[in-house]
N, C-alpha and C. Protein backbone atom coordinates (compact mmCIF):
# COMPACT_ATOMS: atom_id res chain seq x y z
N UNK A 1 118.35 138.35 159.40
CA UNK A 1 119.41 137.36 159.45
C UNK A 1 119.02 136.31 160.50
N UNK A 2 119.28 135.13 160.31
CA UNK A 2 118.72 134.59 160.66
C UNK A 2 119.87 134.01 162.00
N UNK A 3 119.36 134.18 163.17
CA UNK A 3 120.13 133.95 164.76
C UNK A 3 120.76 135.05 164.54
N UNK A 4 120.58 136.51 163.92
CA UNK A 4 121.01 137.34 164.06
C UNK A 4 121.51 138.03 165.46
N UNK A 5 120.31 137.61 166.07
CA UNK A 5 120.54 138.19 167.93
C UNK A 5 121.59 138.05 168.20
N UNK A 6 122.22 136.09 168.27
CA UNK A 6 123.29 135.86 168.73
C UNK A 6 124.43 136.05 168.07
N UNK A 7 124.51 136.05 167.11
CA UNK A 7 125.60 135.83 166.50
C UNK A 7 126.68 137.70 166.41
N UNK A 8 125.30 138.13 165.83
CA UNK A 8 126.03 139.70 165.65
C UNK A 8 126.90 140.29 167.08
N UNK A 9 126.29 140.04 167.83
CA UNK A 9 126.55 141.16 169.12
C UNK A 9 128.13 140.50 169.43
N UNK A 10 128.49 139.26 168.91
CA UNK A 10 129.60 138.11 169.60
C UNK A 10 131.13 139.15 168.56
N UNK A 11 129.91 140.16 167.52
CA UNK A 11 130.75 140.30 166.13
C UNK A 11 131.35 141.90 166.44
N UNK A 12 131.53 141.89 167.51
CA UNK A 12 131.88 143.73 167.65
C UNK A 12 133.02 144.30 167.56
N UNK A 13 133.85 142.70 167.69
CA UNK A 13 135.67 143.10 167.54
C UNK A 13 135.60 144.01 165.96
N UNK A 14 134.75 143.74 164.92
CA UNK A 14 134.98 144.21 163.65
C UNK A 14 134.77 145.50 163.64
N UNK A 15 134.03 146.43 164.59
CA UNK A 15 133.47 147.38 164.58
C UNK A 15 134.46 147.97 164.92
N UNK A 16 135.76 147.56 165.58
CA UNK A 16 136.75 148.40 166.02
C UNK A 16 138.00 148.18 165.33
N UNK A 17 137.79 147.04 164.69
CA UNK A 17 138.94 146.93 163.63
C UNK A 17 139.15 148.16 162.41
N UNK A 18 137.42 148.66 162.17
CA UNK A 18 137.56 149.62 161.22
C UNK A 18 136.89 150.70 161.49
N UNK A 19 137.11 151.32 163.02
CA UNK A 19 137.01 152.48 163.53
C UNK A 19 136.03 153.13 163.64
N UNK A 20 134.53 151.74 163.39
CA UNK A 20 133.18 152.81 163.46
C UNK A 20 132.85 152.54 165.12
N UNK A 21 131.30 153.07 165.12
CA UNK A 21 131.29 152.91 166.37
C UNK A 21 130.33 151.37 166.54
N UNK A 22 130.64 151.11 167.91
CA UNK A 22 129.88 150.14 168.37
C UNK A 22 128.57 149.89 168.52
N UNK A 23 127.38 149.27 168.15
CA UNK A 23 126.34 149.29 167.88
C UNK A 23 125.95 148.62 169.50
N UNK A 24 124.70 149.16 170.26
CA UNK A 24 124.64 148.89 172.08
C UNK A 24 123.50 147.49 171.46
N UNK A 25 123.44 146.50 172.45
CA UNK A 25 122.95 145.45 171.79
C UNK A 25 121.45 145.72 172.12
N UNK A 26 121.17 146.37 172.57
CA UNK A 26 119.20 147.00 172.03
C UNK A 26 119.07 147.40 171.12
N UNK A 27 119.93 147.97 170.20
CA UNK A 27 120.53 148.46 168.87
C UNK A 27 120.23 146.95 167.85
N UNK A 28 121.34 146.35 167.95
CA UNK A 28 121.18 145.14 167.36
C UNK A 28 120.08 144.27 167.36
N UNK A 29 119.23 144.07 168.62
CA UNK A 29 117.85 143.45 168.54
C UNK A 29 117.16 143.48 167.80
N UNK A 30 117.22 145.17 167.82
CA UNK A 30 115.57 145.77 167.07
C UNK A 30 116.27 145.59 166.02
N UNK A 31 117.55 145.57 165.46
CA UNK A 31 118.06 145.89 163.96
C UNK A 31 117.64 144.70 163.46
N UNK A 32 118.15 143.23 163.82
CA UNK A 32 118.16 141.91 163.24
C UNK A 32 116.88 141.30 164.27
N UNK A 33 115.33 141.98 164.79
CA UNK A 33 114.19 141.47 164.66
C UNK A 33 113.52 140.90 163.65
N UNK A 34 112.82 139.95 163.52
CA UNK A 34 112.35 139.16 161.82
C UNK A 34 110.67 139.73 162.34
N UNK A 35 110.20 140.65 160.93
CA UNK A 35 109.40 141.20 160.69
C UNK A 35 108.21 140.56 160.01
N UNK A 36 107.42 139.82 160.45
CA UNK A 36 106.77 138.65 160.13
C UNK A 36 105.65 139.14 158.82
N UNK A 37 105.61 140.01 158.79
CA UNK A 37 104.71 140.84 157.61
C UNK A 37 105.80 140.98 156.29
N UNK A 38 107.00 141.77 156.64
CA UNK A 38 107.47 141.77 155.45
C UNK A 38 107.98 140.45 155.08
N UNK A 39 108.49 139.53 156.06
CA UNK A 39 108.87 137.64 155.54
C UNK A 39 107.50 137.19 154.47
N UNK A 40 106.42 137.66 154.98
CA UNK A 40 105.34 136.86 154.01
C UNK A 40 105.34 137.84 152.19
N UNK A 41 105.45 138.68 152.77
CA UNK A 41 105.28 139.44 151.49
C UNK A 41 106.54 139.32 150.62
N UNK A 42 107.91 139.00 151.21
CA UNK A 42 108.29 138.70 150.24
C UNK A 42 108.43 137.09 149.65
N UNK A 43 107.81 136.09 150.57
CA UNK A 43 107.48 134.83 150.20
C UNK A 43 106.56 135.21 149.07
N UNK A 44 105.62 135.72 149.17
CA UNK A 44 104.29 135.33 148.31
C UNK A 44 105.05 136.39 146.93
N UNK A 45 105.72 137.69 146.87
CA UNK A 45 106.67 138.34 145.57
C UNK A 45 106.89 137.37 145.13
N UNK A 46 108.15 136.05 145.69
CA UNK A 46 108.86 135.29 145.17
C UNK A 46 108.14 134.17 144.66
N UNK A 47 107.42 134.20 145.31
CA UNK A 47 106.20 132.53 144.63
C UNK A 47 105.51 133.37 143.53
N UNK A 48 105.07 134.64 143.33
CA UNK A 48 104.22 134.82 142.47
C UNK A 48 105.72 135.12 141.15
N UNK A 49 106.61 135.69 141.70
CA UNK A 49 107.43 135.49 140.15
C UNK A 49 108.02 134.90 139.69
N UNK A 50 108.35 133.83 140.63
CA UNK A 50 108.42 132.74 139.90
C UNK A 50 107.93 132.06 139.39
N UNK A 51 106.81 132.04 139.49
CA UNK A 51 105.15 131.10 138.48
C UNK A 51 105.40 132.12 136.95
N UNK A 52 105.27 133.53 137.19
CA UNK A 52 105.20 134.50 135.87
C UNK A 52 106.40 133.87 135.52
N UNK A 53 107.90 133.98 135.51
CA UNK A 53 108.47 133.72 135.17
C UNK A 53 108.36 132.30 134.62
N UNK A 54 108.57 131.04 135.09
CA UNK A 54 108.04 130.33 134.75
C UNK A 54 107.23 129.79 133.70
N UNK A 55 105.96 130.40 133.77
CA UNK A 55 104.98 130.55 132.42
C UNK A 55 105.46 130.78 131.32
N UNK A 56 105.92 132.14 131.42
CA UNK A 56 106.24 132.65 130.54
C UNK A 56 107.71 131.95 129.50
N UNK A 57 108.39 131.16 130.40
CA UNK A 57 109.78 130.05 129.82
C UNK A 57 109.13 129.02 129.66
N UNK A 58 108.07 128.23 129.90
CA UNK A 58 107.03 127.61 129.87
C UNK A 58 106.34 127.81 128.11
N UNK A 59 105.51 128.28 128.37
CA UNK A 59 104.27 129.05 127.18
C UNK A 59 105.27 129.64 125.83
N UNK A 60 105.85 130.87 126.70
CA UNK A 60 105.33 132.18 125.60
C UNK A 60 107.00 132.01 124.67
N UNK A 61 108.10 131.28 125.30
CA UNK A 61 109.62 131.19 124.91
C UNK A 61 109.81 130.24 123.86
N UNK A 62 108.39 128.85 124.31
CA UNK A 62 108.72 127.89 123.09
C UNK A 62 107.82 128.19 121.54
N UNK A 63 106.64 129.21 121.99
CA UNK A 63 106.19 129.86 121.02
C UNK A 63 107.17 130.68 120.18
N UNK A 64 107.64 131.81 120.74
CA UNK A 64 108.35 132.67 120.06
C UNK A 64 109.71 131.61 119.21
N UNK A 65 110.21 131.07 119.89
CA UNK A 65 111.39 130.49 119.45
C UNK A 65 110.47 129.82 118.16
N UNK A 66 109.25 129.22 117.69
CA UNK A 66 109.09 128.10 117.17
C UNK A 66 108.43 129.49 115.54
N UNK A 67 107.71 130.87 116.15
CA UNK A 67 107.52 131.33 114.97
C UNK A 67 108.57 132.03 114.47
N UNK A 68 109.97 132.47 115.32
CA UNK A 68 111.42 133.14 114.59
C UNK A 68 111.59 132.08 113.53
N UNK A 69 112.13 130.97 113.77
CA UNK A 69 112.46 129.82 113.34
C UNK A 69 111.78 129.54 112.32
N UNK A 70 110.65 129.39 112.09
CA UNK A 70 109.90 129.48 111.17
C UNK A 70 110.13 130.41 110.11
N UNK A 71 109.89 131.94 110.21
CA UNK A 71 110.00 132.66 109.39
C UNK A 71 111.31 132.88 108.92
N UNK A 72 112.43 132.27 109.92
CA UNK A 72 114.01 132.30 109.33
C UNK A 72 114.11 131.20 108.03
N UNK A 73 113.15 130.20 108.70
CA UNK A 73 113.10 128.93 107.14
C UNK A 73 112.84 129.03 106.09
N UNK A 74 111.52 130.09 106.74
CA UNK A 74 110.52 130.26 104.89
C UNK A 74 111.52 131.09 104.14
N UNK A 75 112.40 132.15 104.75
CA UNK A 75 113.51 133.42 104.44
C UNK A 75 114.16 132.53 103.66
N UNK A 76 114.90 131.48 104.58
CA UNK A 76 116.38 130.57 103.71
C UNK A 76 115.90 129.33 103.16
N UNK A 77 114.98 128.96 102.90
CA UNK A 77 114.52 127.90 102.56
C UNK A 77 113.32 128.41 100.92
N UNK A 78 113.62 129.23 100.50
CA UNK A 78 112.60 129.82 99.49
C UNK A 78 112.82 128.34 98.67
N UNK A 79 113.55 128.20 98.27
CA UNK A 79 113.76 126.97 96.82
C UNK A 79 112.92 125.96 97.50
N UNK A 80 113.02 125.60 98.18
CA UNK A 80 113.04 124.20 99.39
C UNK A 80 111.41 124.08 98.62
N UNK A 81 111.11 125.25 99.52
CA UNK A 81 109.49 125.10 99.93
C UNK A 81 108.63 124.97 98.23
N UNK A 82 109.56 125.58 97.30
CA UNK A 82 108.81 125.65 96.24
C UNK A 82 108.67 124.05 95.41
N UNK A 83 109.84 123.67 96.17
CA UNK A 83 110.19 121.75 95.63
C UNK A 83 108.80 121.18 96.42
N UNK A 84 108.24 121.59 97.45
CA UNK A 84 107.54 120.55 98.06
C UNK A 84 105.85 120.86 97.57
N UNK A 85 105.78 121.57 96.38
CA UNK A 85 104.13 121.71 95.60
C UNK A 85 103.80 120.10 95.02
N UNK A 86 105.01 119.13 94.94
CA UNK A 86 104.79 117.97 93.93
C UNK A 86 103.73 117.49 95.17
N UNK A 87 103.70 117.42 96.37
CA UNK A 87 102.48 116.91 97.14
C UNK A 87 101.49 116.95 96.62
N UNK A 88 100.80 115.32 96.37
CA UNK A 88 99.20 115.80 96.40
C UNK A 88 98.81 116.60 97.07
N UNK A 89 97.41 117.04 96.59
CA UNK A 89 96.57 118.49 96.83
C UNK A 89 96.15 118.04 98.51
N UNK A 90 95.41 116.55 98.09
CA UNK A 90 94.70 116.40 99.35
C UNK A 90 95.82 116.08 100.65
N UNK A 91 97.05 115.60 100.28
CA UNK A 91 97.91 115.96 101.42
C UNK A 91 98.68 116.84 102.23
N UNK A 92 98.78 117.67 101.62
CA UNK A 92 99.19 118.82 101.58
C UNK A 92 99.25 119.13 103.32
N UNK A 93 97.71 119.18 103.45
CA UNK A 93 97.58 119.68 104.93
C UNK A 93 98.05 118.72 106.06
N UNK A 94 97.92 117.60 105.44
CA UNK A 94 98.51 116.77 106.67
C UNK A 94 100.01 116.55 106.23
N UNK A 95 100.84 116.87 105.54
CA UNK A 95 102.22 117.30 105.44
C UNK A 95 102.40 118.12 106.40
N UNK A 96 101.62 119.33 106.15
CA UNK A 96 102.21 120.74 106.94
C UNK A 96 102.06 120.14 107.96
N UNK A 97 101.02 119.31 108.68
CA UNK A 97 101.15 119.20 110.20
C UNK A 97 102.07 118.75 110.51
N UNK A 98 102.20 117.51 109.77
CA UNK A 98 103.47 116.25 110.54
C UNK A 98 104.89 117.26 110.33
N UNK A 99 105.49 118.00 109.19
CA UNK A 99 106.10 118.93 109.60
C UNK A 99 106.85 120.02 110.28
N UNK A 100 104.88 120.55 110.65
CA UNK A 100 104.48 121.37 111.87
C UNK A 100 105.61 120.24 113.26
N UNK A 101 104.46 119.24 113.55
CA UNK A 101 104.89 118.54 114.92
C UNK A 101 106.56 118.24 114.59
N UNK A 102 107.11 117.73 113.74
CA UNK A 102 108.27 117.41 113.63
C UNK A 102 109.31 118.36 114.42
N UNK A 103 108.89 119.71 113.82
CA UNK A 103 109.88 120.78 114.42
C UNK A 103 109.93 121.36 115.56
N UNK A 104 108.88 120.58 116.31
CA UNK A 104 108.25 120.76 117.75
C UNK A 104 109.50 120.31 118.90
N UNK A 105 109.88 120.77 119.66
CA UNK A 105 110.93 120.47 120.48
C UNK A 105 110.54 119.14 121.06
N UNK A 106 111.53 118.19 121.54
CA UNK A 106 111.07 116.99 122.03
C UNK A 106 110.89 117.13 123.54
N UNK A 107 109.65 115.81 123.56
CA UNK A 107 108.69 116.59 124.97
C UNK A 107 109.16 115.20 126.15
N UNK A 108 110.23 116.05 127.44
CA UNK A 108 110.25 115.08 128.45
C UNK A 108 109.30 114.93 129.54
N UNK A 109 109.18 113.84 129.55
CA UNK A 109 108.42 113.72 131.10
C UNK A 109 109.18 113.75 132.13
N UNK A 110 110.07 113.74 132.41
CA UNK A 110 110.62 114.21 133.64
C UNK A 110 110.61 115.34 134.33
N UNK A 111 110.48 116.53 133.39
CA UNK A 111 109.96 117.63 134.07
C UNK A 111 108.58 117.97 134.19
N UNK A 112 107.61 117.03 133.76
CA UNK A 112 106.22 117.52 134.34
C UNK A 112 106.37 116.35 135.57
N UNK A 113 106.65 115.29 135.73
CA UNK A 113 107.08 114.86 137.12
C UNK A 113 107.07 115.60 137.83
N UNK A 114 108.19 116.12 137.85
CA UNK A 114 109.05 117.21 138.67
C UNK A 114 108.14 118.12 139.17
N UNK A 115 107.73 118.60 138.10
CA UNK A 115 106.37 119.52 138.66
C UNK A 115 105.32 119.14 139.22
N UNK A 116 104.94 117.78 139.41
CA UNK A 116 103.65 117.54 139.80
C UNK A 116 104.52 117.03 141.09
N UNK A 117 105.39 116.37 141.65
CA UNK A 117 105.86 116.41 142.79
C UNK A 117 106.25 117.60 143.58
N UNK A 118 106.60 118.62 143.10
CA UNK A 118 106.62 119.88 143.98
C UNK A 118 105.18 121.02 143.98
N UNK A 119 104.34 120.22 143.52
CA UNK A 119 103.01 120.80 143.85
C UNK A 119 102.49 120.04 144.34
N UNK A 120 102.46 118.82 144.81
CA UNK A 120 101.92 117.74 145.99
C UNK A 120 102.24 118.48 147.11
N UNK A 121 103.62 118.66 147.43
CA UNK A 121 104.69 118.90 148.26
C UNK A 121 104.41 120.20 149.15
N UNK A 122 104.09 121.47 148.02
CA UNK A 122 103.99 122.36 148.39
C UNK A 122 102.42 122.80 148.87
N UNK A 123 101.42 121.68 148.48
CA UNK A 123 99.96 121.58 148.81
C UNK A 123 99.59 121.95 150.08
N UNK A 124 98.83 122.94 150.44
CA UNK A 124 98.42 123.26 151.77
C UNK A 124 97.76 122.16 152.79
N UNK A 125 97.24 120.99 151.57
CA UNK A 125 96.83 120.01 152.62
C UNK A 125 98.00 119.02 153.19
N UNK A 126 99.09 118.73 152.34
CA UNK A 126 100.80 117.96 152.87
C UNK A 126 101.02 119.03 153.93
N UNK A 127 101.86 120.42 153.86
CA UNK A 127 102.66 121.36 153.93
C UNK A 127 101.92 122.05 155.15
């Protein structure tokens, strides 16, 4: 906790409001000391899962969402797809793409901004 030193020991009226005992303030020191080993380790937990996390809402969420979706179409869309053989042969493939991209979620730049300013930010050579 952070100014734990001071703040707790000021906090002892509570300890008698609900009948435990009083904690002696060498007690409290060592209790609310900041442990400079476990602070890093759980900095670097939290930076590393939030990147996995991340990625993975990133990468692997707009994938999955894009092949459910897909196979829910080809499911409810059987007639559909059988209307769209009148395509020429040779277009065919560049149908499916523009298609393909069509159903592609729309792409902002504001959040790769975003991201490239809090990795300036957080750069060991700024920071």
């Amino acid at each position: 906790m952070p100014f734990g030193k001071i703040i707790v020991p000021k906090l002892g009226f509570f300890s008698k409001l609900f009948h435990g005992t009083s904690l002696s303030t060498e007690d409290v020191e060592l209790s609310l000391a900041i442990n400079p080993i476990r602070l890093k380790q759980q900095v670097i937990y939290f930076a590393v899962t939030g990147q996995l996390l991340e990625a993975v809402q990133e990468y692997f969420v707009p994938w999955l969402k894009r092949t459910l979706f897909a196979e829910a179409k080809k499911i409810r869309h059987f007639r559909e797809r059988n209307s769209r053989n009148d395509d020429r042969h040779h277009e065919k493939r560049f149908l499916r793409k523009v298609r393909g991209q069509f159903e592609l979620p729309e792409y902002e730049v504001y959040e790769d901004y975003a991201q490239m300013v809090v990795q300036v930010i957080r750069s060991p050579v700024l920071g």
